[in-house]
PDB file of N, CA and C in Angstrom:
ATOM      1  N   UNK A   1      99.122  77.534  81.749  1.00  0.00           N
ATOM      2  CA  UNK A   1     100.217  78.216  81.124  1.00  0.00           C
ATOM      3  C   UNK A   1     100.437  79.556  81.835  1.00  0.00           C
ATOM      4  N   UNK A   2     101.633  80.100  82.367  1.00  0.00           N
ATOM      5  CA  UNK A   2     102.002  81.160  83.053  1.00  0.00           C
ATOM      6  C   UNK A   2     102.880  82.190  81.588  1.00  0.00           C
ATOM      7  N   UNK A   3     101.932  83.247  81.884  1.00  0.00           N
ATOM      8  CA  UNK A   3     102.905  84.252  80.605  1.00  0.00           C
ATOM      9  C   UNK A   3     103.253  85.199  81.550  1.00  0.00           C
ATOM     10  N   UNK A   4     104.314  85.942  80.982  1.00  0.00           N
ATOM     11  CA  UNK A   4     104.986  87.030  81.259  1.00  0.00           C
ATOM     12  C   UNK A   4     104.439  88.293  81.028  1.00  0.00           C
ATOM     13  N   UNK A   5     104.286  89.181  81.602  1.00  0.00           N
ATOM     14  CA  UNK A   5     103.895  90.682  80.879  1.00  0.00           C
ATOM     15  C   UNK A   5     104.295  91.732  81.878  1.00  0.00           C
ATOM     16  N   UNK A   6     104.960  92.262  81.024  1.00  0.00           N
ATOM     17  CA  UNK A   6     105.611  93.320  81.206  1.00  0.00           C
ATOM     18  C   UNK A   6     105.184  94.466  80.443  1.00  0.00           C
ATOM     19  N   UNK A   7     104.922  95.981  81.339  1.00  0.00           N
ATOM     20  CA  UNK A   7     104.495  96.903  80.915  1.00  0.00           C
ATOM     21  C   UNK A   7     105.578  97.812  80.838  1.00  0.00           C
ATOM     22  N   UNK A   8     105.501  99.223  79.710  1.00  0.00           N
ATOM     23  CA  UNK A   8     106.428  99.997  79.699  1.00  0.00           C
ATOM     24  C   UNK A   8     105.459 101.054  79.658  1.00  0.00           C
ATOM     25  N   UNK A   9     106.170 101.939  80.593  1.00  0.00           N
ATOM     26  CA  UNK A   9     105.628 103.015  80.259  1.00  0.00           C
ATOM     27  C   UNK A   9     106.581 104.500  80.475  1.00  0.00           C
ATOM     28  N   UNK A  10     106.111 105.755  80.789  1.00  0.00           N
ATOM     29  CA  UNK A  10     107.784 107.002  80.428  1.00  0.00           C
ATOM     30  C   UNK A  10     107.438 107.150  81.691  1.00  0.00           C
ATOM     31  N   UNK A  11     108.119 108.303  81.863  1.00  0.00           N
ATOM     32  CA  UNK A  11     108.390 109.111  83.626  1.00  0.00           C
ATOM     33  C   UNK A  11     107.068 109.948  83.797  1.00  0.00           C
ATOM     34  N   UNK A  12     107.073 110.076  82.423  1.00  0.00           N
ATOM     35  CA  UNK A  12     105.791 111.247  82.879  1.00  0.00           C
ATOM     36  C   UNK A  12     104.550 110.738  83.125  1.00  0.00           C
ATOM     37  N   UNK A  13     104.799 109.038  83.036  1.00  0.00           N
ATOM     38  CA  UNK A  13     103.392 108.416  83.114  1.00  0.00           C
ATOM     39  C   UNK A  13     103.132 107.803  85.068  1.00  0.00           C
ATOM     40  N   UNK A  14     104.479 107.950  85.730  1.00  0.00           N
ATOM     41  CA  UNK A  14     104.652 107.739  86.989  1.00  0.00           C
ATOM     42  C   UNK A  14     104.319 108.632  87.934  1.00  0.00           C
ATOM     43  N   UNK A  15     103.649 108.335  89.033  1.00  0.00           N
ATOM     44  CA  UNK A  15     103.669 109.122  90.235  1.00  0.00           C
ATOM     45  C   UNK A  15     104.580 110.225  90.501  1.00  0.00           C
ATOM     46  N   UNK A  16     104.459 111.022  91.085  1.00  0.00           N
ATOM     47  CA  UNK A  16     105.672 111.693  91.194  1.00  0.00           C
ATOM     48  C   UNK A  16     105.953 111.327  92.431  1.00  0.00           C
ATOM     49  N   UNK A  17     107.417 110.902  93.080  1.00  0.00           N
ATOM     50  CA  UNK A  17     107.600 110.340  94.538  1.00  0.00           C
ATOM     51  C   UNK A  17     107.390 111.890  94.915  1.00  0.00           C
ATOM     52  N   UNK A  18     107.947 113.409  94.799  1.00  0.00           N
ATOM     53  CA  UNK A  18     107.947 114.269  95.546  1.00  0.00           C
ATOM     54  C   UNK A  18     106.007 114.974  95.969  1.00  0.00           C
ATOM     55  N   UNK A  19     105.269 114.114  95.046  1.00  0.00           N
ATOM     56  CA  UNK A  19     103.756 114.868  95.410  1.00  0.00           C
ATOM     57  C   UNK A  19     103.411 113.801  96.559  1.00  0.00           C
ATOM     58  N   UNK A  20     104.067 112.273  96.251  1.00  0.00           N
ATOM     59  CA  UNK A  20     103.845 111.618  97.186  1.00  0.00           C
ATOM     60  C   UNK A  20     104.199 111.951  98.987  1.00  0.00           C
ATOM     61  N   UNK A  21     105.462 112.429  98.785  1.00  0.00           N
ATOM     62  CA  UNK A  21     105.976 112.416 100.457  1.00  0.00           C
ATOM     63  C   UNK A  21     105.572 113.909 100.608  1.00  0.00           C
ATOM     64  N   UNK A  22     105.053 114.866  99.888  1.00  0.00           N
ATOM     65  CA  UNK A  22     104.444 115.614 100.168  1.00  0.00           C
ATOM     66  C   UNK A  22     103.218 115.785 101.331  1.00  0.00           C
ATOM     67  N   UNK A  23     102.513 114.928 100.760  1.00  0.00           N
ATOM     68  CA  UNK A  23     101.246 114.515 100.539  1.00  0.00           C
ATOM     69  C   UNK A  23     101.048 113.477 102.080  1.00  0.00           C
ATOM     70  N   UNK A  24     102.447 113.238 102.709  1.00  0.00           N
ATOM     71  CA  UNK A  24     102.974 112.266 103.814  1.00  0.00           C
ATOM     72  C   UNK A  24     102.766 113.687 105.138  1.00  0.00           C
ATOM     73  N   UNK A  25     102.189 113.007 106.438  1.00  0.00           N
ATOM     74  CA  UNK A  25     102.706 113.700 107.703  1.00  0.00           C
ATOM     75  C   UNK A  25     104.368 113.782 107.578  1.00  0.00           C
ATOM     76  N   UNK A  26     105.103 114.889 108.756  1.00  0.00           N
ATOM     77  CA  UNK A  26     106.193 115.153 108.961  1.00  0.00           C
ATOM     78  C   UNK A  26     106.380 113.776 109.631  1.00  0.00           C
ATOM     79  N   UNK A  27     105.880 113.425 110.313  1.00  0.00           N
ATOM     80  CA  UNK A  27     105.671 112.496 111.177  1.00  0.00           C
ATOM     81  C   UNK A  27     106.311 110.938 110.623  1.00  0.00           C
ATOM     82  N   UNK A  28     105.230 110.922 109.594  1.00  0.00           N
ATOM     83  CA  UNK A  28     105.933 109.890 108.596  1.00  0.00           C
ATOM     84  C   UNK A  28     106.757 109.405 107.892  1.00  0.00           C
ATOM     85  N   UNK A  29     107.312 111.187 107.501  1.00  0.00           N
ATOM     86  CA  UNK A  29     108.135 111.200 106.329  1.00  0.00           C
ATOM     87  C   UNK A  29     109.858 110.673 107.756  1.00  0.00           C
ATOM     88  N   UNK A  30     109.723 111.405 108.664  1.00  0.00           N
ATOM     89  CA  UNK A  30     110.666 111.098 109.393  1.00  0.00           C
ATOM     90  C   UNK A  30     111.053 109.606 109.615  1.00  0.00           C
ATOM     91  N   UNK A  31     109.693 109.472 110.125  1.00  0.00           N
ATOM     92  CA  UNK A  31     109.699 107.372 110.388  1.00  0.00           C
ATOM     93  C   UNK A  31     110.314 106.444 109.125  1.00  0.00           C
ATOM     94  N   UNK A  32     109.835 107.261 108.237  1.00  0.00           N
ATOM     95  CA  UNK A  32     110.753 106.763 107.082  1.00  0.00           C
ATOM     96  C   UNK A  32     112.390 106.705 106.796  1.00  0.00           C
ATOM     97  N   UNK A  33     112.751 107.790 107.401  1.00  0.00           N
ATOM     98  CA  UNK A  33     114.016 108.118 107.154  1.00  0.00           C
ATOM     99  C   UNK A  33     114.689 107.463 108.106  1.00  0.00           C
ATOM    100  N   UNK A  34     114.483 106.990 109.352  1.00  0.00           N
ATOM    101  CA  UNK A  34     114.587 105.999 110.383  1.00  0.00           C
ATOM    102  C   UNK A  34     114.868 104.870 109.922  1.00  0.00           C
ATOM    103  N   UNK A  35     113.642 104.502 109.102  1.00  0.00           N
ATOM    104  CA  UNK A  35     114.106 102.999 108.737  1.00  0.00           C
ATOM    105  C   UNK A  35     114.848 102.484 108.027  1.00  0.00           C
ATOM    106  N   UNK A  36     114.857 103.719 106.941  1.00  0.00           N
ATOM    107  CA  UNK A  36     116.100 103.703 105.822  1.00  0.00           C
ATOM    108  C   UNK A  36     117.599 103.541 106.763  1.00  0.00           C
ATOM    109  N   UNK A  37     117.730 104.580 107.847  1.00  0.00           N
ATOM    110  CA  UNK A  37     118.869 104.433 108.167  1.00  0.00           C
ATOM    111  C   UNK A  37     119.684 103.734 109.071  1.00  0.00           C
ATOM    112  N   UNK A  38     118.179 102.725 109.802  1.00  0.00           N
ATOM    113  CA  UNK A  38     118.834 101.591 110.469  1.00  0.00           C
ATOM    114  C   UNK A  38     118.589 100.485 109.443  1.00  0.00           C
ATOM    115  N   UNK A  39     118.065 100.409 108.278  1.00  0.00           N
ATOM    116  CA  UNK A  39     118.745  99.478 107.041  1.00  0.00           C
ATOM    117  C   UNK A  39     120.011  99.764 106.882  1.00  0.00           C
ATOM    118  N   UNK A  40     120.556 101.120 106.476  1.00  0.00           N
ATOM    119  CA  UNK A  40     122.663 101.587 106.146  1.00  0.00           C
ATOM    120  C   UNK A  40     123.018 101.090 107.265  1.00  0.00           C
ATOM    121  N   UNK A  41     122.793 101.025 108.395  1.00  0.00           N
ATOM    122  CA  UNK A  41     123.654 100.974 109.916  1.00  0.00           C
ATOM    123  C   UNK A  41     123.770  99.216 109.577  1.00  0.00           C
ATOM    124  N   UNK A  42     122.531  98.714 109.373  1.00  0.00           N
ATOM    125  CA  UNK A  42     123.188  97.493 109.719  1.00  0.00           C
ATOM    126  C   UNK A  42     123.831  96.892 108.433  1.00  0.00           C
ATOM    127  N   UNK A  43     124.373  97.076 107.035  1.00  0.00           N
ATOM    128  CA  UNK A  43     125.008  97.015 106.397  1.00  0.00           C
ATOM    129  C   UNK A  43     126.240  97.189 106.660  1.00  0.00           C
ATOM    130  N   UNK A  44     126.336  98.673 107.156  1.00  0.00           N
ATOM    131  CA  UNK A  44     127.695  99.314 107.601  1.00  0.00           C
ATOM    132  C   UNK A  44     127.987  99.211 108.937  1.00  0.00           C
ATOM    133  N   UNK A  45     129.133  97.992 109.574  1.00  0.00           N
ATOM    134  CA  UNK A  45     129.337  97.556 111.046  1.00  0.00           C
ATOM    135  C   UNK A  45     130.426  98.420 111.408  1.00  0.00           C
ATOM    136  N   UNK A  46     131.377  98.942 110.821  1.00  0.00           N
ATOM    137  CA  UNK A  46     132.437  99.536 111.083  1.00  0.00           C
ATOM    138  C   UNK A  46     132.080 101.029 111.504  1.00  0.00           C
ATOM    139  N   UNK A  47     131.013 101.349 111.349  1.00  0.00           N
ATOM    140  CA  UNK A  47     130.123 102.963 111.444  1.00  0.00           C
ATOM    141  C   UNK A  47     129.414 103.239 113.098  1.00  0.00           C
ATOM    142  N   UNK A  48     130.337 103.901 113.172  1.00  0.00           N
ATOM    143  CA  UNK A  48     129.753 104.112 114.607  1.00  0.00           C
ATOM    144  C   UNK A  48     127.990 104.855 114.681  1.00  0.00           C
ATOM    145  N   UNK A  49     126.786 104.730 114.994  1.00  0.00           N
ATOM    146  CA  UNK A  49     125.473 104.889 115.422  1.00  0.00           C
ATOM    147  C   UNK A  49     125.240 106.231 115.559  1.00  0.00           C
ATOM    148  N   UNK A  50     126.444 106.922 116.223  1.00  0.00           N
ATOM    149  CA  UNK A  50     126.233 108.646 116.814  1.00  0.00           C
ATOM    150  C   UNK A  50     126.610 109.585 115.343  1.00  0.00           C
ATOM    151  N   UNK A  51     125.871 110.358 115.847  1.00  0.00           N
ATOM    152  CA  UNK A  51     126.267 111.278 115.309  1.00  0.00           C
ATOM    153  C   UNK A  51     127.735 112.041 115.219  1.00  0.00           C
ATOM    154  N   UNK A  52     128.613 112.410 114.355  1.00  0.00           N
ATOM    155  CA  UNK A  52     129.627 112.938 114.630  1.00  0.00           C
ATOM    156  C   UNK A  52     129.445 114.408 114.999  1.00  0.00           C
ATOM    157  N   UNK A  53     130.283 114.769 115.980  1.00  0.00           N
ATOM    158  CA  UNK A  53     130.760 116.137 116.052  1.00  0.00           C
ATOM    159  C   UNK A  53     131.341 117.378 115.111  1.00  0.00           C
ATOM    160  N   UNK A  54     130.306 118.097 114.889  1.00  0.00           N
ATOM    161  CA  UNK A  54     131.495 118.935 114.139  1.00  0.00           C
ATOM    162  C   UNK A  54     131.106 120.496 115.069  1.00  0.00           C
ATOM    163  N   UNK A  55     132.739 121.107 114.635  1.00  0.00           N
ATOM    164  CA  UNK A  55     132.533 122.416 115.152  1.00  0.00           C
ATOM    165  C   UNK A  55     132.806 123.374 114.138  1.00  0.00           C
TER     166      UNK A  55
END
């Protein structure tokens, strides 16, 4: 027999993500942000890769 269980619990009972990426090399936290944003890129085809220009 397979049961279900599901836990509840509040916010204050969670990690905090900001002690977490704290707690991360610069190094990492960057590599992260990398991957996040070639996940958006390849969602978004119409988006050009570069950076835009501003002045």
């Amino acid at each position: 027999m397979v049961r279900k269980v599901t836990c509840i619990t509040t916010n204050k009972e969670q990690p905090s993500d900001l002690d977490y990426w704290q707690s991360r090399s610069i190094s990492e936290c960057i590599d992260a942000i990398e991957v996040l944003r070639e996940s958006y890129m390849s969602y978004q085809k119409d988006v050009s890769q570069r950076l835009q220009r501003v002045y």
